[in-house]
C-alpha atoms as a PDB file:
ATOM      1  CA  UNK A   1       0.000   0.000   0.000  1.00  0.00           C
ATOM      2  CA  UNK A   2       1.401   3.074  -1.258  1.00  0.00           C
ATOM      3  CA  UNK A   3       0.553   6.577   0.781  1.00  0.00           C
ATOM      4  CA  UNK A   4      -0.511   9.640  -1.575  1.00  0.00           C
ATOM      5  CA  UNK A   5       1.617  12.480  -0.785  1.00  0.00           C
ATOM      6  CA  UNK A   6      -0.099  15.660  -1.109  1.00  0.00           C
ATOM      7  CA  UNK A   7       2.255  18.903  -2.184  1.00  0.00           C
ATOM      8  CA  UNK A   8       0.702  22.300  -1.347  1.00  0.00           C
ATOM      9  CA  UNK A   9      -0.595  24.210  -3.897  1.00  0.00           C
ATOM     10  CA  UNK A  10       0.855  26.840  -5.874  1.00  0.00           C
ATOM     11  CA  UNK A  11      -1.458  29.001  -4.429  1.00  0.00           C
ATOM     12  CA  UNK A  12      -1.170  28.171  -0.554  1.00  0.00           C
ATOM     13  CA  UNK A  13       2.966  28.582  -1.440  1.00  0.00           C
ATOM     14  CA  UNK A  14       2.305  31.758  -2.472  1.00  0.00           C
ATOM     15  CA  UNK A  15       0.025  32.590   0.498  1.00  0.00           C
ATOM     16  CA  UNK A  16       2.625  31.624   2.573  1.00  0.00           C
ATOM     17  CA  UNK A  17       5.786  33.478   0.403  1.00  0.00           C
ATOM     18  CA  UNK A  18       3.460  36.361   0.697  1.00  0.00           C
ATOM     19  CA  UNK A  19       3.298  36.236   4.646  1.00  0.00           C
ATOM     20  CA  UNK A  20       7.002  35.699   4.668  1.00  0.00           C
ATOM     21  CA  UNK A  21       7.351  38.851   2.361  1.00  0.00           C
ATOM     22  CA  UNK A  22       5.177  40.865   4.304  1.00  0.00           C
ATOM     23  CA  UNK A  23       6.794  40.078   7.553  1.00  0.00           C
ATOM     24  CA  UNK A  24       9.867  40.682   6.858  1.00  0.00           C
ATOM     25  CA  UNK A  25       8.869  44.430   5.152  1.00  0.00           C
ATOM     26  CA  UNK A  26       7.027  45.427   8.050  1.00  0.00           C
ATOM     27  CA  UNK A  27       9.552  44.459  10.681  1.00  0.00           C
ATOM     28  CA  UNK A  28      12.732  45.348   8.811  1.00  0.00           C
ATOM     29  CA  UNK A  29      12.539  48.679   9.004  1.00  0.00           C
ATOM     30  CA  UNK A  30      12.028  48.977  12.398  1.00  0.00           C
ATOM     31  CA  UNK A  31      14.812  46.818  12.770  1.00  0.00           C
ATOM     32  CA  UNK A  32      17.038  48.886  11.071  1.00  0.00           C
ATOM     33  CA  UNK A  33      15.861  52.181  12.585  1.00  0.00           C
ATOM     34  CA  UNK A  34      16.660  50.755  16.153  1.00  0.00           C
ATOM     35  CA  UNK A  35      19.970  49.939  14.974  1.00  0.00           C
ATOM     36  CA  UNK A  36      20.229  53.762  13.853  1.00  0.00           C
ATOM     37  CA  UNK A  37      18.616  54.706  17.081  1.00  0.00           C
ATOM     38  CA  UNK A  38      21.246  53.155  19.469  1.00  0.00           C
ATOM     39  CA  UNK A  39      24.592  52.529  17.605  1.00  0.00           C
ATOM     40  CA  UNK A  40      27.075  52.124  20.818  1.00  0.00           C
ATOM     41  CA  UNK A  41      25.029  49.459  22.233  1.00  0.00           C
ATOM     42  CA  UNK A  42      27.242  46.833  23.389  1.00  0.00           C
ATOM     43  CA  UNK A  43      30.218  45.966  25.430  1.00  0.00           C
ATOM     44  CA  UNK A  44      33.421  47.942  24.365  1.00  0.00           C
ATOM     45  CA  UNK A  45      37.230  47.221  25.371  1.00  0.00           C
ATOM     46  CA  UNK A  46      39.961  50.090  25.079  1.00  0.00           C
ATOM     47  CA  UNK A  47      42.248  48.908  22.130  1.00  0.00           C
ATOM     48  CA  UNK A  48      45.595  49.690  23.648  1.00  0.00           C
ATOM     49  CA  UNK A  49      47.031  48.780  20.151  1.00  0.00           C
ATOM     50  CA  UNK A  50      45.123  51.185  18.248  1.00  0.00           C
ATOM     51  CA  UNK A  51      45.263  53.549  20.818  1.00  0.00           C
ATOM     52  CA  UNK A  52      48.822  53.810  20.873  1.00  0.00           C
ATOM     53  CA  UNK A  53      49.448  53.403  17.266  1.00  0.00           C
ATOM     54  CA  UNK A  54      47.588  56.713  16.919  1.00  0.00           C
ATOM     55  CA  UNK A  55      49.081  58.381  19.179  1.00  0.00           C
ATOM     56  CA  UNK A  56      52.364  57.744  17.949  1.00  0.00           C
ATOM     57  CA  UNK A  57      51.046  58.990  14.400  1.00  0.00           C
ATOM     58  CA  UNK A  58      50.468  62.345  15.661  1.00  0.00           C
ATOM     59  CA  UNK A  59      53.406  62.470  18.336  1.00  0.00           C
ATOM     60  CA  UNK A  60      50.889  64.004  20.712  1.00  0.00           C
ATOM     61  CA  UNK A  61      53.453  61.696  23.400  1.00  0.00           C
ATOM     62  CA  UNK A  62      56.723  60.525  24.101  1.00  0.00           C
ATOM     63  CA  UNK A  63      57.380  56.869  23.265  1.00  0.00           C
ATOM     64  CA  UNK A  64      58.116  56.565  27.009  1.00  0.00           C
ATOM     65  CA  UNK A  65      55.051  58.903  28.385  1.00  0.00           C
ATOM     66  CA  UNK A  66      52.809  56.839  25.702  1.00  0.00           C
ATOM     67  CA  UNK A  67      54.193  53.454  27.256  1.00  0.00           C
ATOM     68  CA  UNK A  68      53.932  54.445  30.918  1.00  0.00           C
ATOM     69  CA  UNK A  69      50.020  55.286  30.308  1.00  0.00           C
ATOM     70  CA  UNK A  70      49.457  52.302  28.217  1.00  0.00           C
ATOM     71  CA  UNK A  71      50.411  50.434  31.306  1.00  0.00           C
ATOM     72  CA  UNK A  72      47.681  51.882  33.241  1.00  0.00           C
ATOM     73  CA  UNK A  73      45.174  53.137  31.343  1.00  0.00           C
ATOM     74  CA  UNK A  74      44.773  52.084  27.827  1.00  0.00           C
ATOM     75  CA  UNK A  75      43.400  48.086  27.040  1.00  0.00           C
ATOM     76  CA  UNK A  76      41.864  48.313  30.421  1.00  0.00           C
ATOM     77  CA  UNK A  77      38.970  50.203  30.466  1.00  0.00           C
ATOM     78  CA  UNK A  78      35.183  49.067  29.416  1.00  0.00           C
ATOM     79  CA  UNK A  79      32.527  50.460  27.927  1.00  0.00           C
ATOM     80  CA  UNK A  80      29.079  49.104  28.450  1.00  0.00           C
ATOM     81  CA  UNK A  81      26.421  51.016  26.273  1.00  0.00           C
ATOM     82  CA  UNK A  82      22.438  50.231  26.367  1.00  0.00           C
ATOM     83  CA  UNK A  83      20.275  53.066  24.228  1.00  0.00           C
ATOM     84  CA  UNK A  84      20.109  54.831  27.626  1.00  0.00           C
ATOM     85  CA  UNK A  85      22.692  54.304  30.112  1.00  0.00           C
ATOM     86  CA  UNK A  86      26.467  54.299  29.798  1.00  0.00           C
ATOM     87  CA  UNK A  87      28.990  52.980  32.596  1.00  0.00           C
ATOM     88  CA  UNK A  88      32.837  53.346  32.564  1.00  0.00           C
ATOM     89  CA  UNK A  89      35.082  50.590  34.570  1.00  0.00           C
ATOM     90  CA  UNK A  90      38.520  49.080  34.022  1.00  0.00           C
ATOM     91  CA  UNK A  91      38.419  45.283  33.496  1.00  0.00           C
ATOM     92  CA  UNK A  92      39.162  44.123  37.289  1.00  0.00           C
ATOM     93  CA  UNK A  93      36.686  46.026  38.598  1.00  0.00           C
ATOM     94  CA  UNK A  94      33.349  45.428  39.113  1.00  0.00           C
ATOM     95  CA  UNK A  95      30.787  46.935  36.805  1.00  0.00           C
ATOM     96  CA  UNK A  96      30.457  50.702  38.004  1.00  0.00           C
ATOM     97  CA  UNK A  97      26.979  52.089  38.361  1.00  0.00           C
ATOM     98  CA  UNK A  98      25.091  53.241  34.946  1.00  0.00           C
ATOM     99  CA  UNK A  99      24.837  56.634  34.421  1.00  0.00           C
ATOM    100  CA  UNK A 100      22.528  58.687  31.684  1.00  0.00           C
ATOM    101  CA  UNK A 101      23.376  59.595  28.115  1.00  0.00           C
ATOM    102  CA  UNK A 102      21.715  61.536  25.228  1.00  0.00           C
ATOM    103  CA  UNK A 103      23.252  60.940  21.252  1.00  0.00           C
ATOM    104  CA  UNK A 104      23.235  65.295  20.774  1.00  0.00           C
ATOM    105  CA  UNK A 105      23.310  64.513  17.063  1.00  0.00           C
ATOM    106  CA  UNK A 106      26.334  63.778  14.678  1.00  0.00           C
ATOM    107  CA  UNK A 107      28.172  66.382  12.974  1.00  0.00           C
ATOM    108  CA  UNK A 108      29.981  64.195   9.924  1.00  0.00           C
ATOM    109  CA  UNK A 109      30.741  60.593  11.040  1.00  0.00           C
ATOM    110  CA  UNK A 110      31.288  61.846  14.698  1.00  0.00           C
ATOM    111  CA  UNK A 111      28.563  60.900  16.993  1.00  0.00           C
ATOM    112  CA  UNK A 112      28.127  64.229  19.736  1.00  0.00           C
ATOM    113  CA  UNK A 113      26.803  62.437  23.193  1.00  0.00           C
ATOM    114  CA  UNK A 114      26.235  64.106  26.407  1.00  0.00           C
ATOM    115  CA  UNK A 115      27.046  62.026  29.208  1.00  0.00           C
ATOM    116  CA  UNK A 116      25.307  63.106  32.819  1.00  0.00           C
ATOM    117  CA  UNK A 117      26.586  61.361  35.669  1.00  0.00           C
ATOM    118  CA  UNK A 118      28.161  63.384  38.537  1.00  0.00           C
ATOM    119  CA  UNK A 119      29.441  65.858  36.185  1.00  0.00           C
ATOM    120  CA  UNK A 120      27.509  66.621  33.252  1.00  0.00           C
ATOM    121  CA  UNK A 121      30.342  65.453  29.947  1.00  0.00           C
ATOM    122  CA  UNK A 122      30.049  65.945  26.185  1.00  0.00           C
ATOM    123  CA  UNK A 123      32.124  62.792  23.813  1.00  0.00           C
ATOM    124  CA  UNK A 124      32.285  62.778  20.557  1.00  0.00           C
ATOM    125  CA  UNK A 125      32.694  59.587  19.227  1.00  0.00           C
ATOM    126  CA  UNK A 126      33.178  57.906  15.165  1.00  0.00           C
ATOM    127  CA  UNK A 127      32.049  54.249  14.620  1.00  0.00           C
ATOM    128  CA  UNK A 128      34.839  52.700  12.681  1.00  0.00           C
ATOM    129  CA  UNK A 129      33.846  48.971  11.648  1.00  0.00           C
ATOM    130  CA  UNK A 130      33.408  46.919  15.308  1.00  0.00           C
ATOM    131  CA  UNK A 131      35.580  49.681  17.038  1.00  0.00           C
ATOM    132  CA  UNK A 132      34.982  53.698  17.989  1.00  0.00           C
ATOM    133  CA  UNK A 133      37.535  56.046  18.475  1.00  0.00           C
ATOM    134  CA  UNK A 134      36.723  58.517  21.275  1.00  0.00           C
ATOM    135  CA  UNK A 135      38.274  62.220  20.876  1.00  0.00           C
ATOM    136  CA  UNK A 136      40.341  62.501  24.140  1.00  0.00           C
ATOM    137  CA  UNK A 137      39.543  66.053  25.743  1.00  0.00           C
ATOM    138  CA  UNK A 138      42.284  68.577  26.105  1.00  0.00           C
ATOM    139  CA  UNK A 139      44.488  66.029  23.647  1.00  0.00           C
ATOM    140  CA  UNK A 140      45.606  65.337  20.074  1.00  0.00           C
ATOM    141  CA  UNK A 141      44.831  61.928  20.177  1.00  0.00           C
ATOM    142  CA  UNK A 142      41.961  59.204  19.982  1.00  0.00           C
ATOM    143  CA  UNK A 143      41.515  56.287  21.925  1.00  0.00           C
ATOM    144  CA  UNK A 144      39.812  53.589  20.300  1.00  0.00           C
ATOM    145  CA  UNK A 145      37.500  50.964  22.085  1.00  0.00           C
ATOM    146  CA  UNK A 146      36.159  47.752  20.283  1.00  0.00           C
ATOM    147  CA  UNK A 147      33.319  45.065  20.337  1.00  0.00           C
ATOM    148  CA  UNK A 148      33.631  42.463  23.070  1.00  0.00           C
END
């Protein structure tokens, strides 16, 4: 005894290609304007490499002032971004506490954000592939932070 296989119609395929379609048109949008709406989400490292490759570009340092920060400051720190709150640690520390921000707006690929936490801060910030690059304040140079 032989079973008859039934194939769905060309019709019900196309119902269903149709629901696909129209899924993925309503919600892809959205999708991609969240994306637009919070672009630091994550959790960021400092790049000690690319920090201190740019700095030496620039000779905003010494080689030896450059290596005795590096040592304490750059590689270390995090970054922890949700579209809301921003907190600031270095890696063998416990997460600090979360502290408002605001994206400002963007003035060419820099991204202006005002930071309020005990002291009210302004960053501007450029995405650059998984990685950002932070304008230092008061400095010549950039320090970059990527993707965890």
């Amino acid at each position: 005894m032989s079973a008859i296989v039934r194939r769905p119609s060309i019709a019900s395929r196309l119902i269903d290609m149709r629901t696909i379609l129209t899924i993925v048109l309503f919600w892809f949008p959205a999708l991609v304007a969240a994306a637009d709406d919070c672009p630091l989400l994550g959790k960021w490292k400092s790049d000690e490499a690319r920090t201190l490759a740019n700095i030496s570009t620039i000779d905003a340092l010494s080689a030896g002032a450059a290596n005795a920060i590096s040592q304490d400051v750059f590689g270390r720190m995090i970054h922890e971004w949700t579209c809301t709150d921003f907190r600031a640690y270095p890696d063998d520390s416990e997460s600090a506490d979360a502290v408002k921000y605001r994206i400002e707006g963007r003035e060419a690929e820099w991204y202006v954000v005002t930071v309020y936490g005990a002291t009210e801060y302004e960053l501007r910030i450029a995405l650059e592939g998984e990685c950002y690059k932070v304008k230092m304040p008061a400095r010549k140079f950039y320090e970059y932070f990527c993707l965890e």
